[in-house]
PDB file of N, CA and C in Angstrom:
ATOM      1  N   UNK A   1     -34.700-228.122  11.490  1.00  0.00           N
ATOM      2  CA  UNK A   1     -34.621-229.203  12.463  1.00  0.00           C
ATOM      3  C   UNK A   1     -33.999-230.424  11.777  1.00  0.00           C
ATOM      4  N   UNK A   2     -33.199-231.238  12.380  1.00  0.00           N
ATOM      5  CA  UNK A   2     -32.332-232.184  12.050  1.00  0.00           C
ATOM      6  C   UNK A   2     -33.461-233.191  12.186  1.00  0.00           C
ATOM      7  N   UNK A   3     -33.133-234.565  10.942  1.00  0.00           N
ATOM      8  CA  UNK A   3     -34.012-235.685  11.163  1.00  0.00           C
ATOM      9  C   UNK A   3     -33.613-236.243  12.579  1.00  0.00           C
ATOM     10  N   UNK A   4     -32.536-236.037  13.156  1.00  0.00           N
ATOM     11  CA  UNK A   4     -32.530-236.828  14.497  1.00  0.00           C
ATOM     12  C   UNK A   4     -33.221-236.001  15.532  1.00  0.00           C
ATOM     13  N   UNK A   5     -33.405-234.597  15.497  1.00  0.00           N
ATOM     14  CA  UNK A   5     -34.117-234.165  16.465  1.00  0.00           C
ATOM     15  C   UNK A   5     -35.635-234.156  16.317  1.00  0.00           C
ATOM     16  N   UNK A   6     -35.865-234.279  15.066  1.00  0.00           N
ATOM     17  CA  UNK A   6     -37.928-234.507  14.938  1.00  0.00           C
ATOM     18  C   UNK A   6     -37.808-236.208  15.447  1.00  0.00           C
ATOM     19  N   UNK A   7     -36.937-236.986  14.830  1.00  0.00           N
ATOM     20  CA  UNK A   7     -37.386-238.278  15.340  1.00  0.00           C
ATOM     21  C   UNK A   7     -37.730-238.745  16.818  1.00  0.00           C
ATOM     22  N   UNK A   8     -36.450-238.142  17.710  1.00  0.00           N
ATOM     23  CA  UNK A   8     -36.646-238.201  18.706  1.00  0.00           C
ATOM     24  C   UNK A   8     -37.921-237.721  19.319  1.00  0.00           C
ATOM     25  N   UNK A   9     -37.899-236.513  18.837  1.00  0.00           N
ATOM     26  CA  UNK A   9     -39.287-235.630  19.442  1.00  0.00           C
ATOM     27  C   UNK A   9     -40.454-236.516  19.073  1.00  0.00           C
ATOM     28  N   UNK A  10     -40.787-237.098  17.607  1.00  0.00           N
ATOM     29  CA  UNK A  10     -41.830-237.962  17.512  1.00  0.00           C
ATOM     30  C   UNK A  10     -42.266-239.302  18.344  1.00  0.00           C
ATOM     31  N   UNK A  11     -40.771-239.732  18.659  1.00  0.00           N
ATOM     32  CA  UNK A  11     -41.020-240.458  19.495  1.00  0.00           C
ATOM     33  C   UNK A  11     -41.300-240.820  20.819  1.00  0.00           C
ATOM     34  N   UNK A  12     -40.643-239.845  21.295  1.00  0.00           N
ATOM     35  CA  UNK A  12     -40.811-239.526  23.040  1.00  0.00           C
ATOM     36  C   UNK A  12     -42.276-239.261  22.785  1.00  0.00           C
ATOM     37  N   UNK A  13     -42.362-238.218  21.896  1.00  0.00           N
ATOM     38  CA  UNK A  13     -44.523-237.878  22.198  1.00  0.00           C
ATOM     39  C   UNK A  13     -45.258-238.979  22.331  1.00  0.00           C
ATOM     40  N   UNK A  14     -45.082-239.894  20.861  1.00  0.00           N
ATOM     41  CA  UNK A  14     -45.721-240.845  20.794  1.00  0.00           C
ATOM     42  C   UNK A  14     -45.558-242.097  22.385  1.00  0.00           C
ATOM     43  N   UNK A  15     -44.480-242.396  22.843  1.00  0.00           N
ATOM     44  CA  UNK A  15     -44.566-242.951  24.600  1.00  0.00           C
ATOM     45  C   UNK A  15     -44.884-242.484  25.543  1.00  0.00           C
ATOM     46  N   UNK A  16     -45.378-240.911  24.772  1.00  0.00           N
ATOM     47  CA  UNK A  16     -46.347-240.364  25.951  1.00  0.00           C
ATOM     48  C   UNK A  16     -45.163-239.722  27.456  1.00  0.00           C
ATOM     49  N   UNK A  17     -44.157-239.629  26.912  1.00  0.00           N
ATOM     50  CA  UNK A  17     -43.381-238.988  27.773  1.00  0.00           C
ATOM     51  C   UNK A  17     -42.813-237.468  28.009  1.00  0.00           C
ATOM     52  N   UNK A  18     -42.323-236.804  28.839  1.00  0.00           N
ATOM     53  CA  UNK A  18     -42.158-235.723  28.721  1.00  0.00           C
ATOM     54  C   UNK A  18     -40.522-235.863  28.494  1.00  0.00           C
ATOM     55  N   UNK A  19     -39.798-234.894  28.370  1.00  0.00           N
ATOM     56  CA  UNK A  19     -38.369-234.414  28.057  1.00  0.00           C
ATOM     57  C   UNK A  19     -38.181-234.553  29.137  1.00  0.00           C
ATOM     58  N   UNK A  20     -38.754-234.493  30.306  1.00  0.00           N
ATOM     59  CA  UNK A  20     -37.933-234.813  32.035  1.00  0.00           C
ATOM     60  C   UNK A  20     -37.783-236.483  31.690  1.00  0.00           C
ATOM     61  N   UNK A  21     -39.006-236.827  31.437  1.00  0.00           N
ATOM     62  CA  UNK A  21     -38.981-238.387  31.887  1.00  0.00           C
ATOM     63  C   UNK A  21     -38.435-239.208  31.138  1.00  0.00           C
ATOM     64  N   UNK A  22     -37.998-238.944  29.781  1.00  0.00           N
ATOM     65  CA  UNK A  22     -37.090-238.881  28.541  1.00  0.00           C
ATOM     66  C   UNK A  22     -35.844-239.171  29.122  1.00  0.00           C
ATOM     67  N   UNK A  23     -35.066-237.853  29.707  1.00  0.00           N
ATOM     68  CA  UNK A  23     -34.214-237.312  30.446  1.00  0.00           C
ATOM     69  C   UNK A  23     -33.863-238.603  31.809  1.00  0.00           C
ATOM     70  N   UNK A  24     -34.475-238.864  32.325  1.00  0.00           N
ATOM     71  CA  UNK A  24     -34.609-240.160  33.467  1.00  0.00           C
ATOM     72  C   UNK A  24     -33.896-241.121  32.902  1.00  0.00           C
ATOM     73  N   UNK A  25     -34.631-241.403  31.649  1.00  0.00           N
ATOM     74  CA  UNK A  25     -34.512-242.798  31.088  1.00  0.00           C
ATOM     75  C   UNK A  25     -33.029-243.114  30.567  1.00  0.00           C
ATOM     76  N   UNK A  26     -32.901-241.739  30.216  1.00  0.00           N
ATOM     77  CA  UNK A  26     -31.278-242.021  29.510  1.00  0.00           C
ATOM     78  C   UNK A  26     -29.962-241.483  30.513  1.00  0.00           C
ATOM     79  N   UNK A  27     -30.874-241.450  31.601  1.00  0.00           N
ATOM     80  CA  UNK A  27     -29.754-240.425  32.730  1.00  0.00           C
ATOM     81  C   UNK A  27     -28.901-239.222  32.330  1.00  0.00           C
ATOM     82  N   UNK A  28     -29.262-238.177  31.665  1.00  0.00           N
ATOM     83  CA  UNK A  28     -29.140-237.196  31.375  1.00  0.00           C
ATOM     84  C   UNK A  28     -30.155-235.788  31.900  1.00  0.00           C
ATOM     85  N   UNK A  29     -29.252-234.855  31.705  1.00  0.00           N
ATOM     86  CA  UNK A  29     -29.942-233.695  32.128  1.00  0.00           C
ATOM     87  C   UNK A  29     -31.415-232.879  31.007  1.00  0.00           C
ATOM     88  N   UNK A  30     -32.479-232.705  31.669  1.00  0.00           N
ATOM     89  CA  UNK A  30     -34.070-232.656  30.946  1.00  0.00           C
ATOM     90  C   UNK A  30     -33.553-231.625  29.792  1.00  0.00           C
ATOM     91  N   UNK A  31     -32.301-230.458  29.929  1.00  0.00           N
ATOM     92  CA  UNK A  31     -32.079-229.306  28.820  1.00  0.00           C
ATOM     93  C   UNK A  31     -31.569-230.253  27.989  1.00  0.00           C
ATOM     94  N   UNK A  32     -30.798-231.261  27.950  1.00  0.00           N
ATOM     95  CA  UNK A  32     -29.888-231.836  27.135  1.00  0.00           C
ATOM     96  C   UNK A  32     -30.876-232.354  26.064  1.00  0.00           C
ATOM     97  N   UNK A  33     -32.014-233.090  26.627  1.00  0.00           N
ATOM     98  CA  UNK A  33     -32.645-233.536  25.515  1.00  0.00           C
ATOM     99  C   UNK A  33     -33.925-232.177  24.965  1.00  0.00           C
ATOM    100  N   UNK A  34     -33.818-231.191  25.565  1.00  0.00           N
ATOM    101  CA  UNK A  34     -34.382-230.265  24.705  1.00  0.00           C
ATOM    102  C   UNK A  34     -33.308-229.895  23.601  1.00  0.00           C
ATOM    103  N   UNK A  35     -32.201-230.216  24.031  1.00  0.00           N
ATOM    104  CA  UNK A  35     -30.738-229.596  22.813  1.00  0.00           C
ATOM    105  C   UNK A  35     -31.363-230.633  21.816  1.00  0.00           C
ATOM    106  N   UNK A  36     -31.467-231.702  22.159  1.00  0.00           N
ATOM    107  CA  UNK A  36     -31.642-232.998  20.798  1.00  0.00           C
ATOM    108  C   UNK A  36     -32.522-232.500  20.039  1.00  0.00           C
ATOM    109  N   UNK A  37     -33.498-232.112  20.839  1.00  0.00           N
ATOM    110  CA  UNK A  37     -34.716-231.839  20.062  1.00  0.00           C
ATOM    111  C   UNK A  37     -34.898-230.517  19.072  1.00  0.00           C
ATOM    112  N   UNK A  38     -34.130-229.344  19.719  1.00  0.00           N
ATOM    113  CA  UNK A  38     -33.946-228.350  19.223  1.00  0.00           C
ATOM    114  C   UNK A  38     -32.909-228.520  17.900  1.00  0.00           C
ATOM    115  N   UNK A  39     -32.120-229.315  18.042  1.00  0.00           N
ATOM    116  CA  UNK A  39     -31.137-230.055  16.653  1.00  0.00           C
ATOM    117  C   UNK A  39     -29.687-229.182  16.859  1.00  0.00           C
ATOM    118  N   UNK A  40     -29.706-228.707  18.432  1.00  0.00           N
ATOM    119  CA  UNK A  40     -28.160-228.200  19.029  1.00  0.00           C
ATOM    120  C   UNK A  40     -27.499-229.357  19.209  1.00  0.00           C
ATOM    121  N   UNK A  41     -27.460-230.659  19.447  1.00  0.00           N
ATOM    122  CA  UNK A  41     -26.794-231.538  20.327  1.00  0.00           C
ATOM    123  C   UNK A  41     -27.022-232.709  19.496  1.00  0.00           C
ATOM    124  N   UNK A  42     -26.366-233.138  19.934  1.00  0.00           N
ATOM    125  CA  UNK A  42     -26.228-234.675  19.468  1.00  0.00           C
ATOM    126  C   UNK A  42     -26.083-235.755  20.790  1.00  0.00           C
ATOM    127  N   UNK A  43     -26.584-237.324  21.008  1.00  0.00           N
ATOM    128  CA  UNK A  43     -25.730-237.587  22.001  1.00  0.00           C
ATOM    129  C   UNK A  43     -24.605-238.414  21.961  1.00  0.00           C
ATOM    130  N   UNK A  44     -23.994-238.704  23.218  1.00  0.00           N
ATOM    131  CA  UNK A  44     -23.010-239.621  22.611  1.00  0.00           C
ATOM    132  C   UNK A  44     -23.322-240.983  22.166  1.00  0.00           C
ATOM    133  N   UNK A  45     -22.121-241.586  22.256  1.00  0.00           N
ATOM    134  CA  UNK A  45     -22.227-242.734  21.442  1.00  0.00           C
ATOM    135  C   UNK A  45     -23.017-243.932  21.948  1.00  0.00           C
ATOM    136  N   UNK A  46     -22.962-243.821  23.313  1.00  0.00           N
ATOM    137  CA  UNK A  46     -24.107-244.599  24.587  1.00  0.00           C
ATOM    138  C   UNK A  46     -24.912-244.304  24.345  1.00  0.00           C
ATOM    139  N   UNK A  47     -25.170-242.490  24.685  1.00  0.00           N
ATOM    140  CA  UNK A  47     -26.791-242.267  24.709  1.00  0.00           C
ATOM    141  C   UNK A  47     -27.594-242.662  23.294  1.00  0.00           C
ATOM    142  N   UNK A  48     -26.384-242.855  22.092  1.00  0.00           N
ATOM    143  CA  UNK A  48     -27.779-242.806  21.285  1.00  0.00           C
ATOM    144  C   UNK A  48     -27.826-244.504  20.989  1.00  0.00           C
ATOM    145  N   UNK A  49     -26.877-244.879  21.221  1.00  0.00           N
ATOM    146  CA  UNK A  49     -27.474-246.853  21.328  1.00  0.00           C
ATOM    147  C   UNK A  49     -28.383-247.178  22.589  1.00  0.00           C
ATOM    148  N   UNK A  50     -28.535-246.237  23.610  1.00  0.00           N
ATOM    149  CA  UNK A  50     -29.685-246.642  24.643  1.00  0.00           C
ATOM    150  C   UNK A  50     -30.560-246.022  24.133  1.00  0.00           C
ATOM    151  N   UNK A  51     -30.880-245.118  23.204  1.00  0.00           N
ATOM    152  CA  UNK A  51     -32.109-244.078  22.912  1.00  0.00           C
ATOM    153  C   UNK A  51     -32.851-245.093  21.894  1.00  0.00           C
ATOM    154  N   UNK A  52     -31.978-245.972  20.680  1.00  0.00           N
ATOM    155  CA  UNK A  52     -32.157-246.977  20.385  1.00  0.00           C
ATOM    156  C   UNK A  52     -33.364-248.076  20.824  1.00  0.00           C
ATOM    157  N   UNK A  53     -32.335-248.272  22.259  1.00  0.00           N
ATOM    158  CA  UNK A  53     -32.893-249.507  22.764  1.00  0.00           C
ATOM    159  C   UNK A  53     -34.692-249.107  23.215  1.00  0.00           C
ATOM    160  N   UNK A  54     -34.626-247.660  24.129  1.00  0.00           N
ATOM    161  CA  UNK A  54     -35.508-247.228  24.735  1.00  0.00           C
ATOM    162  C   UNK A  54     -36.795-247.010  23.581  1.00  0.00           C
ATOM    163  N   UNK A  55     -36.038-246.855  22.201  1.00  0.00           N
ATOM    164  CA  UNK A  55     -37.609-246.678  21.128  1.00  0.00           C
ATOM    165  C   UNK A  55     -37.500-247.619  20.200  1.00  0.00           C
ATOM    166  N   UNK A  56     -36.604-249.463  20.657  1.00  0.00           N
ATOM    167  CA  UNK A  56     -36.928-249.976  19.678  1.00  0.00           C
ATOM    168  C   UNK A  56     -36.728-249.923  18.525  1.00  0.00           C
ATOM    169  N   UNK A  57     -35.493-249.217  18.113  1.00  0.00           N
ATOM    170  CA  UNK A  57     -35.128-249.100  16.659  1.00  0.00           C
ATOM    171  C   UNK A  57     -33.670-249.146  16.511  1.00  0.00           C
ATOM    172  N   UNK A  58     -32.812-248.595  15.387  1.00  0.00           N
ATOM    173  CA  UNK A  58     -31.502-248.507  15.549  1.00  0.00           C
ATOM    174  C   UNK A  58     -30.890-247.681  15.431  1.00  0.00           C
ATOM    175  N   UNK A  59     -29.882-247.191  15.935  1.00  0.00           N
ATOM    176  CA  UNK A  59     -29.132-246.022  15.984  1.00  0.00           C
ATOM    177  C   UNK A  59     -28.978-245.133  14.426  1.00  0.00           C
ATOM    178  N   UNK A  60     -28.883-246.050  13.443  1.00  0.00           N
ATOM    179  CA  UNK A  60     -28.774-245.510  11.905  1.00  0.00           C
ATOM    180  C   UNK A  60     -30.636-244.893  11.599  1.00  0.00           C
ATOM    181  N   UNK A  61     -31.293-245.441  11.838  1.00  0.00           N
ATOM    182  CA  UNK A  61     -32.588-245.159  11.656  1.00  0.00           C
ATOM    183  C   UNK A  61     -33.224-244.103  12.680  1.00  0.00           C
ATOM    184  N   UNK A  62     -32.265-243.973  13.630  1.00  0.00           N
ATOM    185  CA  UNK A  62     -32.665-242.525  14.660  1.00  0.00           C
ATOM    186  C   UNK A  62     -32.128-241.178  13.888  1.00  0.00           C
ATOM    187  N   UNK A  63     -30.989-241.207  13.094  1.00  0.00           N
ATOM    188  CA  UNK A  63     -30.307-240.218  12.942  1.00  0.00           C
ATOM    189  C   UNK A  63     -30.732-240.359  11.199  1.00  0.00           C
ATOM    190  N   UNK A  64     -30.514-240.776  10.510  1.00  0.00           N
ATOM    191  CA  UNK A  64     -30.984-241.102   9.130  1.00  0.00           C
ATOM    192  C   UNK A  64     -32.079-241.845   8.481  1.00  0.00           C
ATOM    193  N   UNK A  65     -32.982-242.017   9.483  1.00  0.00           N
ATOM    194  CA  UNK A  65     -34.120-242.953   8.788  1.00  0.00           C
ATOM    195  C   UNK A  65     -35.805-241.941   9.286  1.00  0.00           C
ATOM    196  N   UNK A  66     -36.783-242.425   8.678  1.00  0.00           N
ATOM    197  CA  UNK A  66     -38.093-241.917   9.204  1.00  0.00           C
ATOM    198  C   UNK A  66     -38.225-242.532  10.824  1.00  0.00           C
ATOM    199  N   UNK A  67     -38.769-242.057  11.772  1.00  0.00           N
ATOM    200  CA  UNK A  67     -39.203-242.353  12.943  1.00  0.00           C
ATOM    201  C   UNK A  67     -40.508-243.034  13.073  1.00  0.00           C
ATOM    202  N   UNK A  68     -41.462-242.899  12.032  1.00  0.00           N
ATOM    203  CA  UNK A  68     -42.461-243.827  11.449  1.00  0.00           C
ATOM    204  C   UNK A  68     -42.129-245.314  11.324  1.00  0.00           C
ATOM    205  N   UNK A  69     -40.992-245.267  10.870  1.00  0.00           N
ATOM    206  CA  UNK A  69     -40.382-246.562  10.560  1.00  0.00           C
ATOM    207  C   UNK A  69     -39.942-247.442  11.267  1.00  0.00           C
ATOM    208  N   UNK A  70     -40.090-246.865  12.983  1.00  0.00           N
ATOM    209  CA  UNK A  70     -39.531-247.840  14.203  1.00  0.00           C
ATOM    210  C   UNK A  70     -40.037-248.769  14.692  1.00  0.00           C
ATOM    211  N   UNK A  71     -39.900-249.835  14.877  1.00  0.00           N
ATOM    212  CA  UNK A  71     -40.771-251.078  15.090  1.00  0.00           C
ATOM    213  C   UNK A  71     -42.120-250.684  16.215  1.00  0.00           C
ATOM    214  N   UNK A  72     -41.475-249.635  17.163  1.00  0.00           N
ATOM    215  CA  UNK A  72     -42.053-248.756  18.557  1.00  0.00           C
ATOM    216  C   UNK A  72     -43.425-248.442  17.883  1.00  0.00           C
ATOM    217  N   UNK A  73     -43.264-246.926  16.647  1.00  0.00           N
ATOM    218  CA  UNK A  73     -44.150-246.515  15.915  1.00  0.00           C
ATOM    219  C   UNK A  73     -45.074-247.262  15.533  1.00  0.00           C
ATOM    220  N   UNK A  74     -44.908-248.141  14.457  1.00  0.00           N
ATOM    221  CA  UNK A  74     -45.781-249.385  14.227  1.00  0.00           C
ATOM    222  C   UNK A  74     -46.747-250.319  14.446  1.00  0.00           C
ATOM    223  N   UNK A  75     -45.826-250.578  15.815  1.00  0.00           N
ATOM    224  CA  UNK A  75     -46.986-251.198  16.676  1.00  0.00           C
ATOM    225  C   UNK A  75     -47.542-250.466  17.153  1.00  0.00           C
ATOM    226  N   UNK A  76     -47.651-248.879  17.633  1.00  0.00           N
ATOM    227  CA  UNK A  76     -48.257-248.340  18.023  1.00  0.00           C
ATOM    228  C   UNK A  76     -49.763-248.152  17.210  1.00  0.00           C
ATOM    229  N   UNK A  77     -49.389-247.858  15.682  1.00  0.00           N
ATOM    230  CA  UNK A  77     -50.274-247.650  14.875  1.00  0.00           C
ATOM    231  C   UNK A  77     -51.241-248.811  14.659  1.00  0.00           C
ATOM    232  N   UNK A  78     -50.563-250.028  14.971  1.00  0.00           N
ATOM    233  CA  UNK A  78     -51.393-251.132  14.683  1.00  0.00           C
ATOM    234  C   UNK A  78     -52.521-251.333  15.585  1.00  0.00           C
ATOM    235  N   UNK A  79     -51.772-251.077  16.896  1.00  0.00           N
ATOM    236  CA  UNK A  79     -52.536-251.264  17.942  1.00  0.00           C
ATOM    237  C   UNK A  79     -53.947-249.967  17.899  1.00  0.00           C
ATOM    238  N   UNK A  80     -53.831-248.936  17.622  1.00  0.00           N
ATOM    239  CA  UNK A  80     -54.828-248.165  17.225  1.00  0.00           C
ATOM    240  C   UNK A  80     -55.483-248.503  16.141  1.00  0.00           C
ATOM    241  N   UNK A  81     -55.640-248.973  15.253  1.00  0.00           N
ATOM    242  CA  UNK A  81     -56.397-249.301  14.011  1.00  0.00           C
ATOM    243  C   UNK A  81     -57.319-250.519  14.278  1.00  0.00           C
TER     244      UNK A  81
END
């Protein structure tokens, strides 16, 4: 699995969303982001600066960075502790 497809996947879980509602958000089709996730696909150059926007982090840190590391993640953790 590609770091961009666990990140994604970590993150959609963690907003508590499904791959349909994922899929909504970025106006794409629900298989497409099973491709991301599966580490077939990539998106384009939109989808992944809105995928960005949608988890709060940056496009270099979706595809090359920890998903732990997203401002999204973080506060999540904070807010639980």
């Amino acid at each position: 699995m590609s770091r961009f497809a666990a990140n994604i996947r970590l993150l959609r879980i963690y907003k508590g969303w499904s791959q349909t509602e994922l899929a909504a958000k970025v106006e794409v089709d629900k298989s497409l982001v099973a491709h991301w996730e599966a580490g077939r696909r990539k998106p384009t150059i939109d989808g992944a600066l809105l995928l960005g926007k949608i988890f709060d982090t940056t496009v270099e840190n979706l595809f090359e960075g920890n998903a732990k590391e997203s401002t999204f993640f973080l506060a999540t953790q904070a807010q639980n502790n």
